[in-house]
N, C-alpha and C. Protein backbone atom coordinates (compact mmCIF):
# COMPACT_ATOMS: atom_id res chain seq x y z
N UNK A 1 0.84 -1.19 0.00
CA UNK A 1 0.00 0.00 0.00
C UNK A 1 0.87 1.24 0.00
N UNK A 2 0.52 1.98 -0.98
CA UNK A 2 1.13 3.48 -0.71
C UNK A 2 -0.09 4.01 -0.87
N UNK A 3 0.27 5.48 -0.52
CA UNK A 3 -0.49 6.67 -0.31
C UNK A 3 -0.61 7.45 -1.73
N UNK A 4 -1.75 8.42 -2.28
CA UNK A 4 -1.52 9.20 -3.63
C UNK A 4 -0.21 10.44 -3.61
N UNK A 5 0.37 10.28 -4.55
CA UNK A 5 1.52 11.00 -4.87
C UNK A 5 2.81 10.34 -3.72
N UNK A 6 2.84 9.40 -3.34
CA UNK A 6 3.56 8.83 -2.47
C UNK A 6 4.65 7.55 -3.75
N UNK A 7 5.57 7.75 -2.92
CA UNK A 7 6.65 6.57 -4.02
C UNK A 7 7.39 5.46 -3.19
N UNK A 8 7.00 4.39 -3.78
CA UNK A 8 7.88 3.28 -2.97
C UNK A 8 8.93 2.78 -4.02
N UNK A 9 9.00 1.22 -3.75
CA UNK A 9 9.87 0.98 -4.53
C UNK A 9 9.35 -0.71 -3.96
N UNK A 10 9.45 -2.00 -4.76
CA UNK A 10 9.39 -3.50 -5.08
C UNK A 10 10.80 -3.98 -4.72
N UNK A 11 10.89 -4.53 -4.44
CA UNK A 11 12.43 -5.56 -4.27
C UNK A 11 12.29 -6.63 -5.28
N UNK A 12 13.36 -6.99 -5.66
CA UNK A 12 13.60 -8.47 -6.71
C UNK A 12 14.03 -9.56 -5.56
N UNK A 13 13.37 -10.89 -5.56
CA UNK A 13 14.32 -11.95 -4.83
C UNK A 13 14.09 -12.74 -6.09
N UNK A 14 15.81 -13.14 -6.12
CA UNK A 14 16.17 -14.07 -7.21
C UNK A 14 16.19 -15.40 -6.89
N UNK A 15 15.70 -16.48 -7.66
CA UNK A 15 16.07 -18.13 -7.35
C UNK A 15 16.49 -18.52 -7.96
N UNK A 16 17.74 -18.88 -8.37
CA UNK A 16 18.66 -19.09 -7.61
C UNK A 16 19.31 -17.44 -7.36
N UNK A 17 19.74 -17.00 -6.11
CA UNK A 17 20.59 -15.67 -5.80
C UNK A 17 21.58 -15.34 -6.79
N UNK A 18 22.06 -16.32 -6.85
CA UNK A 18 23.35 -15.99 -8.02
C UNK A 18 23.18 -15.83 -9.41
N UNK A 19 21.97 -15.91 -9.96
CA UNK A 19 21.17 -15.68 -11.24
C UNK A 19 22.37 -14.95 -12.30
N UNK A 20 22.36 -15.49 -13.54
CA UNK A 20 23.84 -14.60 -14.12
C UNK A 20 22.77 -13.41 -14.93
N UNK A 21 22.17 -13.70 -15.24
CA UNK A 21 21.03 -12.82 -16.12
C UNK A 21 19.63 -12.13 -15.00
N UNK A 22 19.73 -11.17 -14.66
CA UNK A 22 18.75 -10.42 -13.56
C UNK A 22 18.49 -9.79 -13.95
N UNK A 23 18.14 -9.29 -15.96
CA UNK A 23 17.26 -8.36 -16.26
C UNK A 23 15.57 -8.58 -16.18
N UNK A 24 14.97 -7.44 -15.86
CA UNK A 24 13.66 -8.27 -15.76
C UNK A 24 12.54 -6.58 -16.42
N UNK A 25 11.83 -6.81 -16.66
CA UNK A 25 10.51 -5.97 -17.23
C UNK A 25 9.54 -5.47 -16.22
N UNK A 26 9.06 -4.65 -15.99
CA UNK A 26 8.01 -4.24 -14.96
C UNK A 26 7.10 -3.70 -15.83
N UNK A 27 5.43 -3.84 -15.26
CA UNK A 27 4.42 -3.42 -16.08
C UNK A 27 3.39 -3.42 -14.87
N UNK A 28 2.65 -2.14 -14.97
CA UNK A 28 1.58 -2.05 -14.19
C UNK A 28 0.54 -2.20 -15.19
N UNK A 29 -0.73 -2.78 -14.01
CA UNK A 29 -1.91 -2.95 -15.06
C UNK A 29 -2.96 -1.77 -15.40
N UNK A 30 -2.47 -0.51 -14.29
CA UNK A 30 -3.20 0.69 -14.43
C UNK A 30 -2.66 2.09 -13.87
N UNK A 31 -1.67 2.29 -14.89
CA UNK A 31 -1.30 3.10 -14.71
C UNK A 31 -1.33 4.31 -14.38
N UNK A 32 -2.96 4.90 -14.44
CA UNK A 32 -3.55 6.02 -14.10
C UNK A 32 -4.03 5.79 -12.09
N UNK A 33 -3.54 4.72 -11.79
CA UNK A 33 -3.76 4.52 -10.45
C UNK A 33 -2.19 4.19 -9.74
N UNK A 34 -1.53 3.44 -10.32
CA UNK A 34 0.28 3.33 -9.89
C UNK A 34 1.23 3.34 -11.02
N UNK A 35 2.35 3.38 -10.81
CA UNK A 35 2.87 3.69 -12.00
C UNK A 35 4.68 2.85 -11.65
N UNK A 36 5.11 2.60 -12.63
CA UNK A 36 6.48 1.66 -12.10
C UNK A 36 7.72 1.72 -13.44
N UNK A 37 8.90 2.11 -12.81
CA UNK A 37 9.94 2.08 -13.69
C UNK A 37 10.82 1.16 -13.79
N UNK A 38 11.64 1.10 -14.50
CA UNK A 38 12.41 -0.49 -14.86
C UNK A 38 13.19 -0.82 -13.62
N UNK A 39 13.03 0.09 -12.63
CA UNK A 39 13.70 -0.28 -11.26
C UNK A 39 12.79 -0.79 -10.35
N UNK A 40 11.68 -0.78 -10.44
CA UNK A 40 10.41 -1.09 -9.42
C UNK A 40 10.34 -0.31 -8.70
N UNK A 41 11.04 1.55 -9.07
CA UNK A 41 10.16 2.62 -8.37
C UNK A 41 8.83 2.35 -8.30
N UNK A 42 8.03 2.87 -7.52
CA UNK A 42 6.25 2.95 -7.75
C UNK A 42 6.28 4.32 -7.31
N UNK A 43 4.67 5.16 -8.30
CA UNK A 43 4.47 6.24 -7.96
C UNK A 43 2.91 6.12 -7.82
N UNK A 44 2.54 6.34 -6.39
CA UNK A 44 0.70 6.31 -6.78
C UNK A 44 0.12 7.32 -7.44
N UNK A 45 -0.44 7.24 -8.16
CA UNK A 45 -1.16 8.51 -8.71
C UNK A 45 -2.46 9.14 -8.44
N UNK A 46 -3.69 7.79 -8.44
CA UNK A 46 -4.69 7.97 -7.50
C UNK A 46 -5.52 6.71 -6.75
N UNK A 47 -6.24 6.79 -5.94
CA UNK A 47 -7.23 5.85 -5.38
C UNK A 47 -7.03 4.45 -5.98
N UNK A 48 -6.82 3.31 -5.41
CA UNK A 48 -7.97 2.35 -6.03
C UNK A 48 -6.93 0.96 -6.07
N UNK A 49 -6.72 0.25 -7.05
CA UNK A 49 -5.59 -0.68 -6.95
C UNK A 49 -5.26 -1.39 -8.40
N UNK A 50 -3.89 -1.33 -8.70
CA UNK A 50 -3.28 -2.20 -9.87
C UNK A 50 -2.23 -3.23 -9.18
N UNK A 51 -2.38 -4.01 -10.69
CA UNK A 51 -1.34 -5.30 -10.12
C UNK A 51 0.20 -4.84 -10.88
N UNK A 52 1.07 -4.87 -9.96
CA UNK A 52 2.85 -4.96 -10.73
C UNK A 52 3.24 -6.25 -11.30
N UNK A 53 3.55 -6.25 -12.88
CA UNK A 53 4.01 -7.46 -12.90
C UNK A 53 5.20 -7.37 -13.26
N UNK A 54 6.19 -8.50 -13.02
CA UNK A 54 7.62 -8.63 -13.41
C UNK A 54 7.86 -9.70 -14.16
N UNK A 55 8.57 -9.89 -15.29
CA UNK A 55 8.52 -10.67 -16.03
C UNK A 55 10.34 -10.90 -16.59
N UNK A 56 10.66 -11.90 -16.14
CA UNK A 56 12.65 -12.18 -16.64
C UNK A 56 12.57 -12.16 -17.72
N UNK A 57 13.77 -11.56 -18.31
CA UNK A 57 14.07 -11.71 -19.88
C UNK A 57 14.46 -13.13 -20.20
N UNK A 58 14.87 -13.42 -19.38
CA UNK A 58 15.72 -14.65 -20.10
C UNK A 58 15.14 -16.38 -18.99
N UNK A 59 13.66 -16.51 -20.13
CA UNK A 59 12.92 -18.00 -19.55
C UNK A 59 11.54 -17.16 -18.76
N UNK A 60 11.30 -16.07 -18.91
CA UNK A 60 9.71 -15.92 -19.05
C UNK A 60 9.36 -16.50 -17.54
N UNK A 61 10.09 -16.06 -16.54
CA UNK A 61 9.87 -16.26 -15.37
C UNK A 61 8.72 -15.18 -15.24
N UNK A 62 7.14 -15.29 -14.52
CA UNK A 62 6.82 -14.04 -14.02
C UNK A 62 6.04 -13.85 -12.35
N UNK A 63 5.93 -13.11 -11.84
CA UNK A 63 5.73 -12.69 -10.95
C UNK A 63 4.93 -11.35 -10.49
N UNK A 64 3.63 -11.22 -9.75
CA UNK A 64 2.88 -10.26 -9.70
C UNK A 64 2.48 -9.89 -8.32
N UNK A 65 2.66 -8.64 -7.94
CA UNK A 65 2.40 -7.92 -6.34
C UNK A 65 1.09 -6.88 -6.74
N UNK A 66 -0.01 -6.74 -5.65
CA UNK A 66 -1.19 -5.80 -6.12
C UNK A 66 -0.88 -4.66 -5.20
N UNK A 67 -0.92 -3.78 -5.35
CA UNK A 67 -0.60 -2.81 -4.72
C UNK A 67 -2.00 -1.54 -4.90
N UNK A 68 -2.42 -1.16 -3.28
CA UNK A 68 -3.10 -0.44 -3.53
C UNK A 68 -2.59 0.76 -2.78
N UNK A 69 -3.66 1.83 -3.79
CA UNK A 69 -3.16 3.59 -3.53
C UNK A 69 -4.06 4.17 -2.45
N UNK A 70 -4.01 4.20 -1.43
CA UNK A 70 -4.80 5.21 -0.56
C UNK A 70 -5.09 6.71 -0.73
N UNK A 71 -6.24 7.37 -0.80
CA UNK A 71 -6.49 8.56 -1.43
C UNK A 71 -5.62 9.66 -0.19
N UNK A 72 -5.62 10.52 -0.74
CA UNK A 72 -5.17 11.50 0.52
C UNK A 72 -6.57 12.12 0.86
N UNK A 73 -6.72 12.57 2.28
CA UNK A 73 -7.43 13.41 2.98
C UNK A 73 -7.24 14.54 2.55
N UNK A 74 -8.19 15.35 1.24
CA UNK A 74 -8.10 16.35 0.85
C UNK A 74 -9.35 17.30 1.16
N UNK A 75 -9.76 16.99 2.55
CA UNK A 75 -11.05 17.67 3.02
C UNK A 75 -10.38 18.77 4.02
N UNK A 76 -10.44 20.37 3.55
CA UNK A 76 -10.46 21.74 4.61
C UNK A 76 -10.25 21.15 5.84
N UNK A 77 -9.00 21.33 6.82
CA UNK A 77 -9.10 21.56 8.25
C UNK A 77 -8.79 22.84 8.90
N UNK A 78 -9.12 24.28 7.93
CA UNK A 78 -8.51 25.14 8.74
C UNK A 78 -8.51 26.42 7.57
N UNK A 79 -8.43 27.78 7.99
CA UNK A 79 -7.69 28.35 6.95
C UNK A 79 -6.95 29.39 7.81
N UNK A 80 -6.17 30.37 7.54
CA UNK A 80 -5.88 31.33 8.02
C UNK A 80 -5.48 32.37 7.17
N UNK A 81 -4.78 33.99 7.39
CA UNK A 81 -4.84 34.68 6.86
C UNK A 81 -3.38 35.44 7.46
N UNK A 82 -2.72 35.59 6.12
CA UNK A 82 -1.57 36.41 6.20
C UNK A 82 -1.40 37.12 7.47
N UNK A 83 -1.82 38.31 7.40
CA UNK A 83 -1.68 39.05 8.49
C UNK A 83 -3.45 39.18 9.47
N UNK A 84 -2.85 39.35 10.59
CA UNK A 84 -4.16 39.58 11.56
C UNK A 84 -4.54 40.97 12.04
N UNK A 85 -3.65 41.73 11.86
CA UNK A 85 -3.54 43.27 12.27
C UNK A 85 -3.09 43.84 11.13
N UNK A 86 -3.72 45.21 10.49
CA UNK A 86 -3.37 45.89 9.67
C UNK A 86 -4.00 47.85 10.21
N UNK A 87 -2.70 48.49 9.28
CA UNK A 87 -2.96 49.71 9.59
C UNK A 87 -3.00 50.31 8.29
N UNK A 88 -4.03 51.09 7.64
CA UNK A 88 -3.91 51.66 6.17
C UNK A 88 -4.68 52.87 6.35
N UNK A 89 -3.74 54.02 5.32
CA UNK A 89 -4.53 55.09 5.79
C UNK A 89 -5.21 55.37 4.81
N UNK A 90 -6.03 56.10 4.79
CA UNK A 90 -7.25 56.77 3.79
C UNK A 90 -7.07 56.55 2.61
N UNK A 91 -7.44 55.49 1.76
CA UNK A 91 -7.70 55.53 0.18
C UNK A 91 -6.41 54.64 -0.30
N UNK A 92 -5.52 53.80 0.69
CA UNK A 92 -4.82 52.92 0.79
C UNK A 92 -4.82 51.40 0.39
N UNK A 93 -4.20 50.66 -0.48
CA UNK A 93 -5.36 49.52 -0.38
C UNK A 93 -3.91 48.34 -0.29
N UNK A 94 -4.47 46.88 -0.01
CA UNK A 94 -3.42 45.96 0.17
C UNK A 94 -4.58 44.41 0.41
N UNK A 95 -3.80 43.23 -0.42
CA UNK A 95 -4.15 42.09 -0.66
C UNK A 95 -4.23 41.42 0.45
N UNK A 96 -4.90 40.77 1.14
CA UNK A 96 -4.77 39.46 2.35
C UNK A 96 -4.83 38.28 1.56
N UNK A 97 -4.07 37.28 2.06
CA UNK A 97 -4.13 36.14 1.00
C UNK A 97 -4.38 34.74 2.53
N UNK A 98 -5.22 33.80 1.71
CA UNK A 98 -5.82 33.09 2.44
C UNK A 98 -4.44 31.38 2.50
N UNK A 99 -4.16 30.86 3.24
CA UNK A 99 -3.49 30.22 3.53
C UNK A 99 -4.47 28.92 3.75
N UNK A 100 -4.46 27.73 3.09
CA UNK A 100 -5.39 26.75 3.76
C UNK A 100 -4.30 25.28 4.45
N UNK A 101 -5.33 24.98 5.18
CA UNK A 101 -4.81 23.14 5.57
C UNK A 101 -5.81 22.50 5.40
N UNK A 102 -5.37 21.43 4.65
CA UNK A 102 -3.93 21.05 4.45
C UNK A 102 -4.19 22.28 3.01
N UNK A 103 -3.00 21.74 2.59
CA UNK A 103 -2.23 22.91 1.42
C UNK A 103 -3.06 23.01 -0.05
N UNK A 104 -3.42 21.26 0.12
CA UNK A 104 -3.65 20.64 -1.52
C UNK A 104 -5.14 20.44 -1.27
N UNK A 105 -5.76 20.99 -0.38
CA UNK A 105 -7.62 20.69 -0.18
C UNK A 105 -8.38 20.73 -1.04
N UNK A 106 -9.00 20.61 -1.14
CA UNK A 106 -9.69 20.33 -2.83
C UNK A 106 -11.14 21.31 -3.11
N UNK A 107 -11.45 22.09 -2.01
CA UNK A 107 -12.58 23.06 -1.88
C UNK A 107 -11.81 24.00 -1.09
N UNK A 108 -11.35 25.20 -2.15
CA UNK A 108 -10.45 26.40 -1.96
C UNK A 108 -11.72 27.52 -1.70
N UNK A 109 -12.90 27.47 -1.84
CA UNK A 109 -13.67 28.31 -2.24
C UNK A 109 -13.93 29.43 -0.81
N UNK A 110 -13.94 30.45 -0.82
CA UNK A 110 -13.91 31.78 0.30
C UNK A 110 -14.95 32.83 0.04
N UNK A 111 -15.54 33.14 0.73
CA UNK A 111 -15.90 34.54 0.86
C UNK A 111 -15.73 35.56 2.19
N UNK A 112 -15.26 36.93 1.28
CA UNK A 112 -14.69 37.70 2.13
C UNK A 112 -15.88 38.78 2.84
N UNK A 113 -15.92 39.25 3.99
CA UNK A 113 -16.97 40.44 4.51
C UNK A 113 -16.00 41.61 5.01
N UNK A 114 -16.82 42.65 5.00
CA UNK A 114 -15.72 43.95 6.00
C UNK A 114 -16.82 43.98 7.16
N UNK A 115 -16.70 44.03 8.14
CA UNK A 115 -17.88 44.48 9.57
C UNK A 115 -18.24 45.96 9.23
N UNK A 116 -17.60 46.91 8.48
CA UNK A 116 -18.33 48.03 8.21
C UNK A 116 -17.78 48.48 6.79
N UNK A 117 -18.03 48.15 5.86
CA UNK A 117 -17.71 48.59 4.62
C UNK A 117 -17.76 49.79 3.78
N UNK A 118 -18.22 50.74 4.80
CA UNK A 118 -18.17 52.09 4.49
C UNK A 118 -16.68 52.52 5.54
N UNK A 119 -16.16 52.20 6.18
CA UNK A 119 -14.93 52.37 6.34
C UNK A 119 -13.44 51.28 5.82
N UNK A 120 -13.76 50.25 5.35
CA UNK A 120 -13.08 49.98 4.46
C UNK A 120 -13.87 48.47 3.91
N UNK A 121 -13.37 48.44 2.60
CA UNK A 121 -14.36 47.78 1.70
C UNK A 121 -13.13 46.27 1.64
N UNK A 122 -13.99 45.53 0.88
CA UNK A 122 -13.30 43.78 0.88
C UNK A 122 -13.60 43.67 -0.67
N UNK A 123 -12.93 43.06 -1.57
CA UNK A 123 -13.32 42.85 -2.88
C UNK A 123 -12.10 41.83 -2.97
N UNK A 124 -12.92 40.20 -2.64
CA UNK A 124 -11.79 38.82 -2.65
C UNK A 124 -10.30 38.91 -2.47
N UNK A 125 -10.63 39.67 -1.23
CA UNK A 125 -8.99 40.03 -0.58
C UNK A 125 -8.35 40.98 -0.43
N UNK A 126 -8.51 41.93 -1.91
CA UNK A 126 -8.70 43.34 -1.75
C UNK A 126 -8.90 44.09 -0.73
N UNK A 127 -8.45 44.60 -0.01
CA UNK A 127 -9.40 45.79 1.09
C UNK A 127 -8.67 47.14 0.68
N UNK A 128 -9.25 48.21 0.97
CA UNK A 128 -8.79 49.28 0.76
C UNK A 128 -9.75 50.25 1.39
N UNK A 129 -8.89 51.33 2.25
CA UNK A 129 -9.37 52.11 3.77
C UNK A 129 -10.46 53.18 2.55
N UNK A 130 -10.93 53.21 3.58
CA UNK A 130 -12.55 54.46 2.67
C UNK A 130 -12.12 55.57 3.77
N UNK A 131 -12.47 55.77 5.24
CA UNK A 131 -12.18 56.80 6.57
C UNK A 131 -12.22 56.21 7.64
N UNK A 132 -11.83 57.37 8.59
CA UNK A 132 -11.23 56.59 9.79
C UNK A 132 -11.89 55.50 10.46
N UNK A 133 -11.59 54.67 10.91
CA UNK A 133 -12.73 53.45 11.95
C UNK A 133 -11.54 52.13 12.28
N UNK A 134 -12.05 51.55 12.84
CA UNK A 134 -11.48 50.28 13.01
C UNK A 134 -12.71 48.92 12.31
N UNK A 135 -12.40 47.76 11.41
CA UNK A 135 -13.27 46.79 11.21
C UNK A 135 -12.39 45.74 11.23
N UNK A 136 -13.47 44.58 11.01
CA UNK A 136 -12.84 43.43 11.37
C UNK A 136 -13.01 42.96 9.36
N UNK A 137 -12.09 42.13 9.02
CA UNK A 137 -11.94 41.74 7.65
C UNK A 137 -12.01 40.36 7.96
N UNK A 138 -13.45 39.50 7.72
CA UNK A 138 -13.63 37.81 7.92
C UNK A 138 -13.72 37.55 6.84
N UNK A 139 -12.96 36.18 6.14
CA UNK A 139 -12.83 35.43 5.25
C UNK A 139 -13.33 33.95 5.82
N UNK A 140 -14.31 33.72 5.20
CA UNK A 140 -15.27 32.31 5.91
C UNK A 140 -14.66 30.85 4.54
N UNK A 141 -14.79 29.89 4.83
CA UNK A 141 -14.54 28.64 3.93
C UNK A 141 -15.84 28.52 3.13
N UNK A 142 -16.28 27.84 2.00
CA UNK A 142 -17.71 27.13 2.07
C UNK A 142 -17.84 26.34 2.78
N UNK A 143 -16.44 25.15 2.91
CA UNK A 143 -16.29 24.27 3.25
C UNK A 143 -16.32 24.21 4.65
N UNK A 144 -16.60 23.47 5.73
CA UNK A 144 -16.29 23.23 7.15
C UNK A 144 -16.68 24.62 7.67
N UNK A 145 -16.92 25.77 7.28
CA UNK A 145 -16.88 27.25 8.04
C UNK A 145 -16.27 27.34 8.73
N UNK A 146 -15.04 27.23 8.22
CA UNK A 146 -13.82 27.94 9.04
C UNK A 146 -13.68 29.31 8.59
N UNK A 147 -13.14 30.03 9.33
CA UNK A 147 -12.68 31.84 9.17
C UNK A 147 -11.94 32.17 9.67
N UNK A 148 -11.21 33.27 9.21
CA UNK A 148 -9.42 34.03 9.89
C UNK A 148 -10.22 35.37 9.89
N UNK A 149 -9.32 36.03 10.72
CA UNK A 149 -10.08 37.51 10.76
C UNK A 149 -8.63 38.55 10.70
N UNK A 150 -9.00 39.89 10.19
CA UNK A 150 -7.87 40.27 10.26
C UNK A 150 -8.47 41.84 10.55
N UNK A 151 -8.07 42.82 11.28
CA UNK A 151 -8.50 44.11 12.63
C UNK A 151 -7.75 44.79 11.45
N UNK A 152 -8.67 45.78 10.54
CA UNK A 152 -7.51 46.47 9.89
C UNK A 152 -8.14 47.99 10.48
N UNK A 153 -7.10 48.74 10.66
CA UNK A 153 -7.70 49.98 11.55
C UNK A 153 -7.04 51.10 10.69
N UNK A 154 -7.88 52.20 10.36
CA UNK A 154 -8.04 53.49 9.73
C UNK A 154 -7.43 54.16 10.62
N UNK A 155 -6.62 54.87 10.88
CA UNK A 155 -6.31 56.45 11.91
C UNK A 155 -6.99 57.32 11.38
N UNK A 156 -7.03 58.83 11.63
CA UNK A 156 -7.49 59.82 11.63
C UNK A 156 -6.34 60.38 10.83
N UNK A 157 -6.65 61.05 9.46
CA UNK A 157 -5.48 61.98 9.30
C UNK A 157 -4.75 63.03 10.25
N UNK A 158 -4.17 63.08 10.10
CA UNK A 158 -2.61 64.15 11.18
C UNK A 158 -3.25 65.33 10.59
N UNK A 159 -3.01 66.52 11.35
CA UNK A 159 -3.32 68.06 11.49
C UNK A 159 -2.03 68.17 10.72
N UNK A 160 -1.91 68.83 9.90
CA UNK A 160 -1.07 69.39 8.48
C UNK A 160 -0.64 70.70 8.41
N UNK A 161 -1.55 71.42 9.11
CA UNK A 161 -1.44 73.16 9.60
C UNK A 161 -2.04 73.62 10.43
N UNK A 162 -1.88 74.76 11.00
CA UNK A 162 -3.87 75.26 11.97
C UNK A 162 -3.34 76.67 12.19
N UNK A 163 -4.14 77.22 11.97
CA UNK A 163 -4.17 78.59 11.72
C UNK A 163 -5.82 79.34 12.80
N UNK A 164 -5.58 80.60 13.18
CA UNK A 164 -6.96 80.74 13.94
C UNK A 164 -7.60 81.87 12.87
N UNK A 165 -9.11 81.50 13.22
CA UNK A 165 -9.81 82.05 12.08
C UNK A 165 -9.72 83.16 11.21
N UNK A 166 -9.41 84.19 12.32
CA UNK A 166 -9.31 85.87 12.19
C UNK A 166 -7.97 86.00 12.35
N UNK A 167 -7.19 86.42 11.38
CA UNK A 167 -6.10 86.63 11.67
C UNK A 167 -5.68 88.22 12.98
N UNK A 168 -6.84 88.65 13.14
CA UNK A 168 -7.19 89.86 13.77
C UNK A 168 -8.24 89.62 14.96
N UNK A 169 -7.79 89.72 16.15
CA UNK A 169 -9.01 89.17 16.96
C UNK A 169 -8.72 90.69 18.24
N UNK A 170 -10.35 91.41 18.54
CA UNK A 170 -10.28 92.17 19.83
C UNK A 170 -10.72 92.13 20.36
N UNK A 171 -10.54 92.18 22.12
CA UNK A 171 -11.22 91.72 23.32
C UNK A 171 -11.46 92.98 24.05
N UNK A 172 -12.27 92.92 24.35
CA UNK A 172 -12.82 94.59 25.47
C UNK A 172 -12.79 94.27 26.73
């Protein structure tokens, strides 16, 4: 038994050991499920089971091992998200990218929310600050509903100048 995308390898035992001629042929019967090179590498490819056969060149000796492929567990356990804290100021924008487990899951599918989207907006990862606030940026799975969250917080623009109204002011 191997695993999908997993590689073993067959051993030869010879009878007699001392055999002067030990070339021999390898052939799988389904190759879209294991796969085998003139060394008796094996590569699983997917689910299910083929037979290896070996066959001597010299007197048609043959010999056959079944070998089955175990699928991998390609069902969502998790996702997370680049960063968890972000700071962007007004009209700023920057990608969050979604990280899953396992790596190779087979239902990638996401949707993104902002908790207030009039202070900064979500467009599949996209965010980019609208005015000041603090929100939360959730990216949910279809799969399992898992979600990462990431606090991206607006400041207040900085005072730039200040000047008082009247350049002329009188008190009695």
């Amino acid at each position: 038994e191997i695993n999908e995308g997993a590689i073993g390898k067959l051993n030869v035992t010879y009878n007699p050991s001392n055999a002067s001629n030990k070339k021999v042929t390898w052939k799988s019967s389904n190759t879209g499920v294991v796969t085998v090179d003139s060394s008796g590498n094996l590569k699983g490819i997917s689910s299910g089971s083929a037979t290896i056969t070996i066959i001597s060149n010299d007197g048609g000796y043959v010999a056959t091992a079944k070998v089955i492929v175990n699928a991998l567990d390609k069902s969502l356990k998790g996702i997370s998200l680049n960063k968890t804290e972000l700071t962007l100021d007004v009209g700023q924008s920057e990608s969050l990218s979604v990280t899953y487990n396992p790596n190779n899951a087979e239902n990638k599918e996401v949707t993104w929310k902002s908790s207030n989207s009039k202070i900064v907006s979500v467009d599949n990862g996209k965010i980019t600050a609208i005015k000041p606030g603090t929100v939360d940026i959730t990216v949910t799975s279809s799969e399992g509903d898992y979600t990462a969250v990431c606090e991206v917080k607006v400041p207040s623009p900085p005072i730039e100048s200040i000047k008082f109204e009247k350049e002329e002011q009188k008190w009695k």
